[in-house]
Protein backbone atom coordinates (compact mmCIF):
# COMPACT_ATOMS: atom_id res chain seq x y z
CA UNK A 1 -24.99 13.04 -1.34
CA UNK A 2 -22.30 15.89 -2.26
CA UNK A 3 -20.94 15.22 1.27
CA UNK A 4 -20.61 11.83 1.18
CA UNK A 5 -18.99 12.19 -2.33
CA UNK A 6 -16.41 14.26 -0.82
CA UNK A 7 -16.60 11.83 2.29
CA UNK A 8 -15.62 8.80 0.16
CA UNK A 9 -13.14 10.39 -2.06
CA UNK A 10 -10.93 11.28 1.17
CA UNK A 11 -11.38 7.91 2.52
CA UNK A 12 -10.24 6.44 -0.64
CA UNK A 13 -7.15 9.03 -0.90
CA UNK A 14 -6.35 8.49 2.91
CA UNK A 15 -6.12 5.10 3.14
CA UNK A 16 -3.67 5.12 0.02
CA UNK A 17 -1.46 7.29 1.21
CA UNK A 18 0.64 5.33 3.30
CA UNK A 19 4.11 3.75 4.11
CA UNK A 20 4.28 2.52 1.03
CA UNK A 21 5.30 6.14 -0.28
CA UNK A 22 8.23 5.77 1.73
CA UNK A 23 9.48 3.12 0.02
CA UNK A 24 9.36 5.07 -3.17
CA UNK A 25 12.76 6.85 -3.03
CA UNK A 26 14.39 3.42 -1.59
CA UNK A 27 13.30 2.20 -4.76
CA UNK A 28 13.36 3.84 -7.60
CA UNK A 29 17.04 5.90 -7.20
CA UNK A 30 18.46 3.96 -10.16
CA UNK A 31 15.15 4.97 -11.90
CA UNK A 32 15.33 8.30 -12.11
CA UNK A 33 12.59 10.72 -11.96
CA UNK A 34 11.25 10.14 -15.47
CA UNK A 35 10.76 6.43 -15.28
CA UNK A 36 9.28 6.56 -11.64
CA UNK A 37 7.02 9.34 -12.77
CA UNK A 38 5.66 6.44 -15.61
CA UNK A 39 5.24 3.84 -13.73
CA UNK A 40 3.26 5.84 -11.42
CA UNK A 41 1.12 6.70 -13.75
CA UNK A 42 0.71 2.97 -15.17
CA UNK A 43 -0.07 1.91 -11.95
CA UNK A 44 -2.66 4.45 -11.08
CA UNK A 45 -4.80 3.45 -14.63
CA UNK A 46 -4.34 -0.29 -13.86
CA UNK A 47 -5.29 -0.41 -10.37
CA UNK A 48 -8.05 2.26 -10.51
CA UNK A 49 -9.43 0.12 -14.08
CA UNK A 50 -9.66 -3.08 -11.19
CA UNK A 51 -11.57 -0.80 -8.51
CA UNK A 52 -13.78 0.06 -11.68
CA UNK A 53 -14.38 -3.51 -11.97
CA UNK A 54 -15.09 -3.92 -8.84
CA UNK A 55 -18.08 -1.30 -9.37
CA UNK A 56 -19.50 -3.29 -12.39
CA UNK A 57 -19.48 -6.45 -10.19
CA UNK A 58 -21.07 -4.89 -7.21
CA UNK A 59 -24.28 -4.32 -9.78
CA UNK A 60 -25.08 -7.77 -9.38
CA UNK A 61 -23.87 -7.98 -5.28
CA UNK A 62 -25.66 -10.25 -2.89
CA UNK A 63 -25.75 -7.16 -0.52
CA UNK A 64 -24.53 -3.88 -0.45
CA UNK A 65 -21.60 -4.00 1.99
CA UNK A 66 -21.12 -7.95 0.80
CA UNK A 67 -17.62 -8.51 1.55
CA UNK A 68 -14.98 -9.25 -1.92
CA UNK A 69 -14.56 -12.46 0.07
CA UNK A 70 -18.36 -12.89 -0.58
CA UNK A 71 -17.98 -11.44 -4.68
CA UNK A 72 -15.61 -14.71 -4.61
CA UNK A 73 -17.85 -17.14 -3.24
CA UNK A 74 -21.20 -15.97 -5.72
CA UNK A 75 -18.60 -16.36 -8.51
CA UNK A 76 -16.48 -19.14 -7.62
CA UNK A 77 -18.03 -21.08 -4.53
CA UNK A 78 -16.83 -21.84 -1.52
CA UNK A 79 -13.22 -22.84 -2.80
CA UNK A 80 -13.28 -18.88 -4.52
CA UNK A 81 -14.14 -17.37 -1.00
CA UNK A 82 -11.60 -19.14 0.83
CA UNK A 83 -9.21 -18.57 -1.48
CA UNK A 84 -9.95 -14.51 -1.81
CA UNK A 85 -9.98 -14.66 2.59
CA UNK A 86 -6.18 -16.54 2.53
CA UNK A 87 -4.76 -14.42 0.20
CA UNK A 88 -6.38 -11.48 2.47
CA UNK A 89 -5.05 -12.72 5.39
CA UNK A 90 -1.96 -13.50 4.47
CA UNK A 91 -1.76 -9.62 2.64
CA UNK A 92 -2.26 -7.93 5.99
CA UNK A 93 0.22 -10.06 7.93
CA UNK A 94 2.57 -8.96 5.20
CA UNK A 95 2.03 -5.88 5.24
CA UNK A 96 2.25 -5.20 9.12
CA UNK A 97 5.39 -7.38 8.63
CA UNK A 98 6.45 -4.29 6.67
CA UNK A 99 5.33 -1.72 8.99
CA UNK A 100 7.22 -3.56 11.55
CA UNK A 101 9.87 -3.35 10.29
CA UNK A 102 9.76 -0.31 8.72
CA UNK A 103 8.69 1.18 12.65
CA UNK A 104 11.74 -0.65 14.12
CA UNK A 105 14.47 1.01 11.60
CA UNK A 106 13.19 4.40 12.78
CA UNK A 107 13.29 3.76 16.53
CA UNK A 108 16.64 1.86 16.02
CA UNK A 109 18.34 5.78 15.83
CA UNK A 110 17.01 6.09 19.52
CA UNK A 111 16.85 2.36 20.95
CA UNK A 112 20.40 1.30 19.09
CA UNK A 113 19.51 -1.99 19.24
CA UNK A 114 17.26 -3.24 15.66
CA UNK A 115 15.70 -6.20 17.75
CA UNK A 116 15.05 -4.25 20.29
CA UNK A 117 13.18 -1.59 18.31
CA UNK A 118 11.10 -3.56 16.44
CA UNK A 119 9.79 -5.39 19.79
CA UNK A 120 8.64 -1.83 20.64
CA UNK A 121 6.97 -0.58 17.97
CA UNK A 122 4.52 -4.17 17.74
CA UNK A 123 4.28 -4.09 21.46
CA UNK A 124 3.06 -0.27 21.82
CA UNK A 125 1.18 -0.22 18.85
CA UNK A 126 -0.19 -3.37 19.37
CA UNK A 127 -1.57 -2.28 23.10
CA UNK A 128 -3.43 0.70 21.63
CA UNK A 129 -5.00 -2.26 19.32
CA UNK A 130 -5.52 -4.01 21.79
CA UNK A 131 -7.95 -1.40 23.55
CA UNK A 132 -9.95 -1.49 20.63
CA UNK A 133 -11.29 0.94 17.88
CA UNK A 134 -11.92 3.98 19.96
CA UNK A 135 -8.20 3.85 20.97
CA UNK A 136 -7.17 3.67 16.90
CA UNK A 137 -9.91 5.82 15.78
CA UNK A 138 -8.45 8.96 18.56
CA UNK A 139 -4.83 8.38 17.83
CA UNK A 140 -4.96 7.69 14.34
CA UNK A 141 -7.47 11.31 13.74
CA UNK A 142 -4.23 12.97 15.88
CA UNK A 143 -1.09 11.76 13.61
CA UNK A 144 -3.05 11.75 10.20
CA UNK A 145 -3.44 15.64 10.93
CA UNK A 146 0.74 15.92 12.13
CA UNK A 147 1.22 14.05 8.91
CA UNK A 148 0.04 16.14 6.53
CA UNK A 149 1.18 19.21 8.33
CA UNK A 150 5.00 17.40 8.39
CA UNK A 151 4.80 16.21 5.17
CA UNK A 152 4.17 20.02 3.80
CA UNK A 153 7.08 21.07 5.75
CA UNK A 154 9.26 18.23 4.31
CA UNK A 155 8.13 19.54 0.87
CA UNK A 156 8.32 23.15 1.58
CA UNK A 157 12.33 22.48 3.07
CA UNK A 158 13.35 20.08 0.17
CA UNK A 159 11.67 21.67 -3.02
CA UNK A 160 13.57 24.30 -2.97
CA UNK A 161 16.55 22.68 -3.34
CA UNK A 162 15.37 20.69 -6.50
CA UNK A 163 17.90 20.74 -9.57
CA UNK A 164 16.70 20.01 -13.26
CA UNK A 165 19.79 18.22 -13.29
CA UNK A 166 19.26 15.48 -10.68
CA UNK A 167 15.65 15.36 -12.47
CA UNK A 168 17.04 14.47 -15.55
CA UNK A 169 19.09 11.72 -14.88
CA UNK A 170 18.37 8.57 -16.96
CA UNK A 171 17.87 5.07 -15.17
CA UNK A 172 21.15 3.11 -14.91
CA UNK A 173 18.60 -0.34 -15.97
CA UNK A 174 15.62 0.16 -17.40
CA UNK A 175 14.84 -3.31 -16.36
CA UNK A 176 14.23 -1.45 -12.76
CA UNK A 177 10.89 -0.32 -13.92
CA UNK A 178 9.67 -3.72 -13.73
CA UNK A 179 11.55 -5.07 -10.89
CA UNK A 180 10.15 -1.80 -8.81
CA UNK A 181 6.48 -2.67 -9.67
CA UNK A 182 5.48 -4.87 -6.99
CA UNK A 183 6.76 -2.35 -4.33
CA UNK A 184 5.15 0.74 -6.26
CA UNK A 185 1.35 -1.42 -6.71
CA UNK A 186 1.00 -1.11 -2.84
CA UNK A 187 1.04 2.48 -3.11
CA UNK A 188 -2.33 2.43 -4.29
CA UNK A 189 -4.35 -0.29 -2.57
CA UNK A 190 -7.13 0.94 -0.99
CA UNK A 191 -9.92 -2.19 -2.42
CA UNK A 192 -10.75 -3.72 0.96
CA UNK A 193 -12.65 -0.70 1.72
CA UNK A 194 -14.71 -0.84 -1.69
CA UNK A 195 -17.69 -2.89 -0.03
CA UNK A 196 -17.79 -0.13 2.64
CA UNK A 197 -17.84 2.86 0.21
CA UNK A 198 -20.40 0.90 -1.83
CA UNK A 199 -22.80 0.92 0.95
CA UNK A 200 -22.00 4.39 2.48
CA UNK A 201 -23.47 5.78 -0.95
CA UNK A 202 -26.31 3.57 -1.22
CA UNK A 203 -24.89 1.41 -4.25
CA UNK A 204 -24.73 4.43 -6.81
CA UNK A 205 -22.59 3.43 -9.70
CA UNK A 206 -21.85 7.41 -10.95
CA UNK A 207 -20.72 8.45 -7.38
CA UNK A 208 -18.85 5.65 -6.55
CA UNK A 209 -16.67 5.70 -9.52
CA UNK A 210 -16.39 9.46 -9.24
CA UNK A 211 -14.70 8.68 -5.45
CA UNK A 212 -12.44 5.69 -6.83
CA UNK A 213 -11.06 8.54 -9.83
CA UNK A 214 -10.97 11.31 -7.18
CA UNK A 215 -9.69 9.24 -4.62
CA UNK A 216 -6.61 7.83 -6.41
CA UNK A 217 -5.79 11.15 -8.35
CA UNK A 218 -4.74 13.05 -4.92
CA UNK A 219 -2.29 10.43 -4.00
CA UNK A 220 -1.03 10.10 -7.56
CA UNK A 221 -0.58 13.95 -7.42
CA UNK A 222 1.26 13.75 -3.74
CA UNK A 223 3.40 10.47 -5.10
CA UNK A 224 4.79 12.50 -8.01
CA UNK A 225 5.64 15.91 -6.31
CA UNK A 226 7.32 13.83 -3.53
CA UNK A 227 9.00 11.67 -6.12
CA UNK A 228 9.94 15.23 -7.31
CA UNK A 229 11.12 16.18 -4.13
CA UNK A 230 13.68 13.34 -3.24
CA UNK A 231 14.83 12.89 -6.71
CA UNK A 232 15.55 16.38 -7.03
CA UNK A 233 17.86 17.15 -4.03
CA UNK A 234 19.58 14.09 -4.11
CA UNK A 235 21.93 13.44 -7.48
CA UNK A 236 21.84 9.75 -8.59
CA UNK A 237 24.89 8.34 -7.61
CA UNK A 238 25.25 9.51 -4.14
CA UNK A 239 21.64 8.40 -3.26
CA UNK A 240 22.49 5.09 -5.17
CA UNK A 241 25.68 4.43 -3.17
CA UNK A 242 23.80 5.52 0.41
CA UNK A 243 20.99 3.34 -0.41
CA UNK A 244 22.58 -0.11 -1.72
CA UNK A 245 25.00 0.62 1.71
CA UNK A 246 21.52 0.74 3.88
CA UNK A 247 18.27 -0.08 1.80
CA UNK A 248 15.92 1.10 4.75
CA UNK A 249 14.24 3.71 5.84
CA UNK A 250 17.70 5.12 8.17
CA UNK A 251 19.25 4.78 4.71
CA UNK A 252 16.89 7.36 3.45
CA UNK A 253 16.97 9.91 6.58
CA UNK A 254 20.88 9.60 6.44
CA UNK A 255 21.05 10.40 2.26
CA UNK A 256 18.54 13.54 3.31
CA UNK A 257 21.28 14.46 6.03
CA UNK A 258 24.27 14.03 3.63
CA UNK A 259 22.52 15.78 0.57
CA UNK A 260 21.03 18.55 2.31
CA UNK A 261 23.52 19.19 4.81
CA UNK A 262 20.35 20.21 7.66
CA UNK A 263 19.78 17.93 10.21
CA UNK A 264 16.14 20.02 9.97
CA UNK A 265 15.05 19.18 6.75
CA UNK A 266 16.58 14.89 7.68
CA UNK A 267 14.38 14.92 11.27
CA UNK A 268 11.17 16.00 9.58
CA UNK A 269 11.49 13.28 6.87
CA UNK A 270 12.51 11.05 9.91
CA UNK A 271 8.92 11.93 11.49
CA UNK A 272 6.72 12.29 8.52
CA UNK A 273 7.97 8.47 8.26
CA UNK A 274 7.14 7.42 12.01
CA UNK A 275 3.74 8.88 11.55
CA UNK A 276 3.02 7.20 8.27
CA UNK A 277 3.70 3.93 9.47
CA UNK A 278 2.06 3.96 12.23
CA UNK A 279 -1.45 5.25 10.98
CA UNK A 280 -0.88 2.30 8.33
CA UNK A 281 0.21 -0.65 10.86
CA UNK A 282 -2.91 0.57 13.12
CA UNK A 283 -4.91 0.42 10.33
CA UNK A 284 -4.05 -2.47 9.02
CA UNK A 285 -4.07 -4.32 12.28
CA UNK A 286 -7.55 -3.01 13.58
CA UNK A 287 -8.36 -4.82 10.00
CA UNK A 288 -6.74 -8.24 10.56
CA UNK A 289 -8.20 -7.94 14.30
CA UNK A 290 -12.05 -7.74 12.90
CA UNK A 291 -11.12 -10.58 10.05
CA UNK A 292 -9.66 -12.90 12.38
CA UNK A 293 -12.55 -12.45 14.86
CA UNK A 294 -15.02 -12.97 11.66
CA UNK A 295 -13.37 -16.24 10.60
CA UNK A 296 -13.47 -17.55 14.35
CA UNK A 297 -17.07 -17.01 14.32
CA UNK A 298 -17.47 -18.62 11.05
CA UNK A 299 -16.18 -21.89 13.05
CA UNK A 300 -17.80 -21.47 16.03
CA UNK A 301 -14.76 -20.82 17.94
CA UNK A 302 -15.10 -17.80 20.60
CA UNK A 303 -12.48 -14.92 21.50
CA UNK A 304 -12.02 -12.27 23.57
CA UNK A 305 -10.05 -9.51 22.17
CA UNK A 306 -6.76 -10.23 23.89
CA UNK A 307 -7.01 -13.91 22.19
CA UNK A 308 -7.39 -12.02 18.65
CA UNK A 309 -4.68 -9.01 19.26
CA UNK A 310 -2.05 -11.62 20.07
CA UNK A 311 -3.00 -13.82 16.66
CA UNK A 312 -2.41 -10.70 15.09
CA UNK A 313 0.70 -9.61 16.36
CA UNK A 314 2.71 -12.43 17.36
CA UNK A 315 3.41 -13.98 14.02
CA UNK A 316 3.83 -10.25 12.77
CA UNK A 317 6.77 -10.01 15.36
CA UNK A 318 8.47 -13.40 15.04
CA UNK A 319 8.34 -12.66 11.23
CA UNK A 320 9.79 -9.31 11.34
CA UNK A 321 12.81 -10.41 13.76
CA UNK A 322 14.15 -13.27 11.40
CA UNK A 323 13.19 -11.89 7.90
CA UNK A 324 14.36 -8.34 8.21
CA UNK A 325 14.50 -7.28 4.73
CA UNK A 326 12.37 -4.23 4.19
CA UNK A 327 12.23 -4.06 0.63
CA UNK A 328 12.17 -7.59 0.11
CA UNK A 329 8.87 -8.17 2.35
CA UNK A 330 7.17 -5.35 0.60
CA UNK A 331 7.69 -6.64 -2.91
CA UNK A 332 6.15 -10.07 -1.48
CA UNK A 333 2.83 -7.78 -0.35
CA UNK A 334 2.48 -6.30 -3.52
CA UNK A 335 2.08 -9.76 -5.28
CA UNK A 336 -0.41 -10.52 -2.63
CA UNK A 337 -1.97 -7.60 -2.84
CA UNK A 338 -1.58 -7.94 -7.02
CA UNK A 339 -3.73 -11.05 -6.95
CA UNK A 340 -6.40 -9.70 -4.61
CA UNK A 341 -6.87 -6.18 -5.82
CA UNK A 342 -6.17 -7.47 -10.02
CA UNK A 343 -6.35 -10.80 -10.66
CA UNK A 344 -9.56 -11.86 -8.42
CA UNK A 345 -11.36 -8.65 -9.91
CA UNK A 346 -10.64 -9.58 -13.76
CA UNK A 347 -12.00 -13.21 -12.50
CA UNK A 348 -15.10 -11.57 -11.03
CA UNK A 349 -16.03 -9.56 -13.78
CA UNK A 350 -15.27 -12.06 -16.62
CA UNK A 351 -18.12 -14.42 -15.34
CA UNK A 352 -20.16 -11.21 -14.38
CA UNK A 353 -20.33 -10.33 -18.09
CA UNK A 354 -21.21 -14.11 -19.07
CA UNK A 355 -24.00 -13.95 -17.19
CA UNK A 356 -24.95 -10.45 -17.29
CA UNK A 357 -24.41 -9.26 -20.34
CA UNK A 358 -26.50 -6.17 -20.50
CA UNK A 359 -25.35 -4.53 -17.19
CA UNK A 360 -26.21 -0.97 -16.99
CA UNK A 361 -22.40 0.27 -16.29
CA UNK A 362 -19.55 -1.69 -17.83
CA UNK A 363 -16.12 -0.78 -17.39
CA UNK A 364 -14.07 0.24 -20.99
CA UNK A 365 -12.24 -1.94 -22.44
CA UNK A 366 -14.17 -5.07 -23.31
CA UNK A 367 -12.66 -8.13 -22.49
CA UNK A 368 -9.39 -7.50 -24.19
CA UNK A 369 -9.03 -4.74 -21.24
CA UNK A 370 -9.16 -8.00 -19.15
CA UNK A 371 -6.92 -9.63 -20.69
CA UNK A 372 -4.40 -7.08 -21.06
CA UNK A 373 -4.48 -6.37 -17.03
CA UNK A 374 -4.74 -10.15 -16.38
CA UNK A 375 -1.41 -10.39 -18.27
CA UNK A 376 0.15 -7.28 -16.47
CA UNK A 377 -0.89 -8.57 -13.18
CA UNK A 378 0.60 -11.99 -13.50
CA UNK A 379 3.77 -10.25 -14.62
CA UNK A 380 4.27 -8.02 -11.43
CA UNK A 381 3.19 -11.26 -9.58
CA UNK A 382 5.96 -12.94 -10.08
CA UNK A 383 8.46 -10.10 -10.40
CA UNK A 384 10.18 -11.19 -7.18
CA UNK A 385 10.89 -14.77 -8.62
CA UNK A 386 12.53 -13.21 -10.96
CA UNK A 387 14.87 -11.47 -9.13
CA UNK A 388 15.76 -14.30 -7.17
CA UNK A 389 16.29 -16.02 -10.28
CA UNK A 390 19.03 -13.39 -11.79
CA UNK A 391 16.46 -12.31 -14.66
CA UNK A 392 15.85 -9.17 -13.20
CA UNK A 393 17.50 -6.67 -11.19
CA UNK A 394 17.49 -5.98 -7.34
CA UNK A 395 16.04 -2.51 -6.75
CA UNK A 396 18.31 -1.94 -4.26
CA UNK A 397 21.20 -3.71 -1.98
C-alpha cells in the first residue's frame, strides 16, 4: 500500500503540473513576487480543502471509481449529472483551446505564420490521439522525463541570476491578486482523476488524503521556486512593458532573451514550454476522447475512433483560430474549472452531511468552511466579468 501511496501522490503532482505554470509569469508581473507567492498559497488550501471534500463524499459513493458526474446525479438527479458532464465538457474544450494556442505561439518562432502554427500543433498532436492510448501513454512517459530534466536546467541557468531587489518589488494594483485568480486556480486541478485514485487504493480515506496533501505540496513547492525564478531575473517594469507589448508565451521567451542576455538560458524556457503543453493537450484530449465516446454510448449512438478524435479537435481548432487570446481563454477555464472542482464539491458535501451526519471522516471546517469557499469560489467565477466590466484590472495587455 506504501507503493501505491507514493504511486498516487505522483499522479496527483503530475497531472498538476502543467501549462498552466506557464502562464504564471504572464500573469502575475505587476504582482510581484510577494503577492503571487500568497495567492499561491490561498489557492493550494482552497482547492486541496475541495479534493478533501471530495474524500468525505466518496464515503457514501455508489462505487468506488463512480465518476463526479455520478456524485452529481446521487445528489442532485439527473439534471445534477448533466449539469456536472457540460460543465466537464465544456472545461476540457477550454482548456485544449488553451493548449492550442499556447502550442501555436511557440511554433509561430519557426512556422512565422500564427494560423499556420496552431493548425500544426492540433493536427500532429491530434494524430498521435488519434492512434489511441498506447501512442499518448509512450510519448507522453518520453517528454514528462525531458521536462523535468529542462525545467532543472531552466532553474539551475536563471536562479543564479535572482536579485532581492526584483523580489521585492511591490504590485503596481493590488486589485491584480484577484483579477489573476482564475488563471492561477488551473494550476492546481487535478479532481477528474479523484474517482481513479479512490479506487486504485481501495477506498481508504487516510491514504487518499495523504496523496491529495502530498500531491499538491510538490507542485506548490515547484510553482513558488519558479515564481522565484522569473520574478527574480526579470525587474518589474521591463517584464511589464515586454509582456503588455506580447501577453503570450513568445512574450515570455523574448523578456528571458532581453533580461538575461543568453539565447541559452531563453531556448530552454522556450522548450520546457513546448513540452509542457503538449503532455497537457495530450492529456487532456485522450480525456475528452474517452468522455465523448462515454456520452455516445449513453445515447446509443456508435463511433469509431476517427468519428470521436475529430469531435474533439475540430471545435478545439476553429476556436483557437478566431479567439486567439491566450490569457483571456485561460481565465474562462478556470471559472469552469472553479465550478467543477469548488462549487459542485461544496454542493455534494452539504447534502452528504444532511443525510449522513455521523460520517467517519469529515473534512474541518464545519459548514461555515463551506460557506466561506462557496463564497470564494463564486468570486473567482466571475472574475472575468469583471474585467470586462472595468471593475477590475486586466492582468496583462
Amino acid at each position: 500500500m506504501q507503493n501505491k501511496t507514493l504511486g498516487s501522490t505522483l499522479i496527483v503532482a503530475g497531472i498538476t503540473i502543467g501549462a498552466g505554470m506557464l502562464a504564471m509569469p504572464l500573469t502575475s508581473a505587476q504582482m510581484g513576487f510577494p503577492l503571487s507567492v500568497i495567492l499561491l498559497i490561498g489557492l493550494w488550501l482552497l482547492l486541496s480543502y475541495s479534493a478533501l471534500l471530495f474524500v468525505e463524499a466518496y464515503q457514501k459513493a455508489p462505487a468506488k471509481d463512480a465518476g463526479i458526474a455520478a456524485l452529481a446525479e446521487q445528489y442532485f438527479g439527473i439534471l445534477g449529472r448533466i449539469i456536472a458532464t457540460v460543465v466537464l465538457v465544456l472545461f476540457m474544450y477550454a482548456i485544449l483551446v488553451v493548449y492550442a494556442l499556447g502550442g501555436g505561439n511557440i511554433l509561430k518562432a519557426f512556422v512565422g505564420n500564427e494560423t499556420a502554427s496552431i493548425c500544426l500543433f492540433v493536427v500532429v498532436f491530434g494524430l498521435v490521439v488519434t492512434f489511441g492510448t498506447k501512442a499518448v501513454d509512450g510519448l507522453t512517459r518520453g517528454l514528462f522525463a525531458l521536462k523535468l530534466v529542462v525545467f532543472a536546467l531552466v532553474l539551475f541557468l536563471m536562479l543564479p541570476k535572482a536579485s532581492l531587489e526584483n523580489l521585492g518589488n511591490l504590485p503596481l494594483n493590488y486589485a491584480l491578486f484577484i483579477s489573476a485568480s482564475p488563471i492561477f486556480f488551473t494550476s492546481f486541478g487535478f479532481h477528474v482523476v479523484i474517482p481513479s485514485i479512490n479506487k486504485y487504493l481501495d477506498g481508504d480515506v487516510k491514504l487518499l488524503k495523504r496523496s491529495i496533501i502530498l500531491g499538491t505540496s510538490l507542485p506548490l513547492i515547484a510553482y513558488i521556486i519558479w515564481q522565484l525564478a522569473t520574478h527574480g531575473v526579470f525587474p518589474q517594469s521591463q517584464f511589464v512593458e515586454i509582456i503588455n507589448a506580447d501577453p503570450t508565451l513568445n512574450g515570455l521567451v523574448e523578456a528571458t532573451k532581453q533580461v538575461t542576455g543568453s539565447t541559452l538560458i531563453s531556448s530552454a524556457v522556450r522548450i520546457f514550454s513546448a513540452f509542457a503543453l503538449i503532455t497537457s493537450f495530450l492529456g487532456v484530449a485522450l480525456s475528452l476522447v474517452d468522455t465523448l465516446d462515454d456520452l455516445l454510448k449513453r445515447v446509443n449512438i456508435s463511433s469509431n475512433r476517427t468519428a470521436l478524435s475529430l469531435l474533439t479537435f475540430v471545435p478545439t481548432l476553429l476556436i483557437a483560430l478566431f479567439y486567439t487570446n491566450f490569457l483571456s481563454v485561460l481565465s474562462y477555464a478556470g471559472q469552469m474549472f472553479t465550478f467543477y472542482g469548488l462549487i459542485l464539491p461544496i454542493a455534494i458535501v452539504w447534502k452528504l452531511r444532511k443525510q449522513y451526519p455521523n460520517l467517519p471522516y469529515r473534512v474541518a471546517g464545519g459548514n461555515l468552511g463551506l460557506v466561506l469557499a462557496l463564497i470564494l469560489g463564486l468570486l473567482i467565477m466571475n472574475v472575468p466579468f469583471l474585467i470586462s466590466a472595468g471593475y477590475l484590472p486586466p492582468v496583462a495587455g
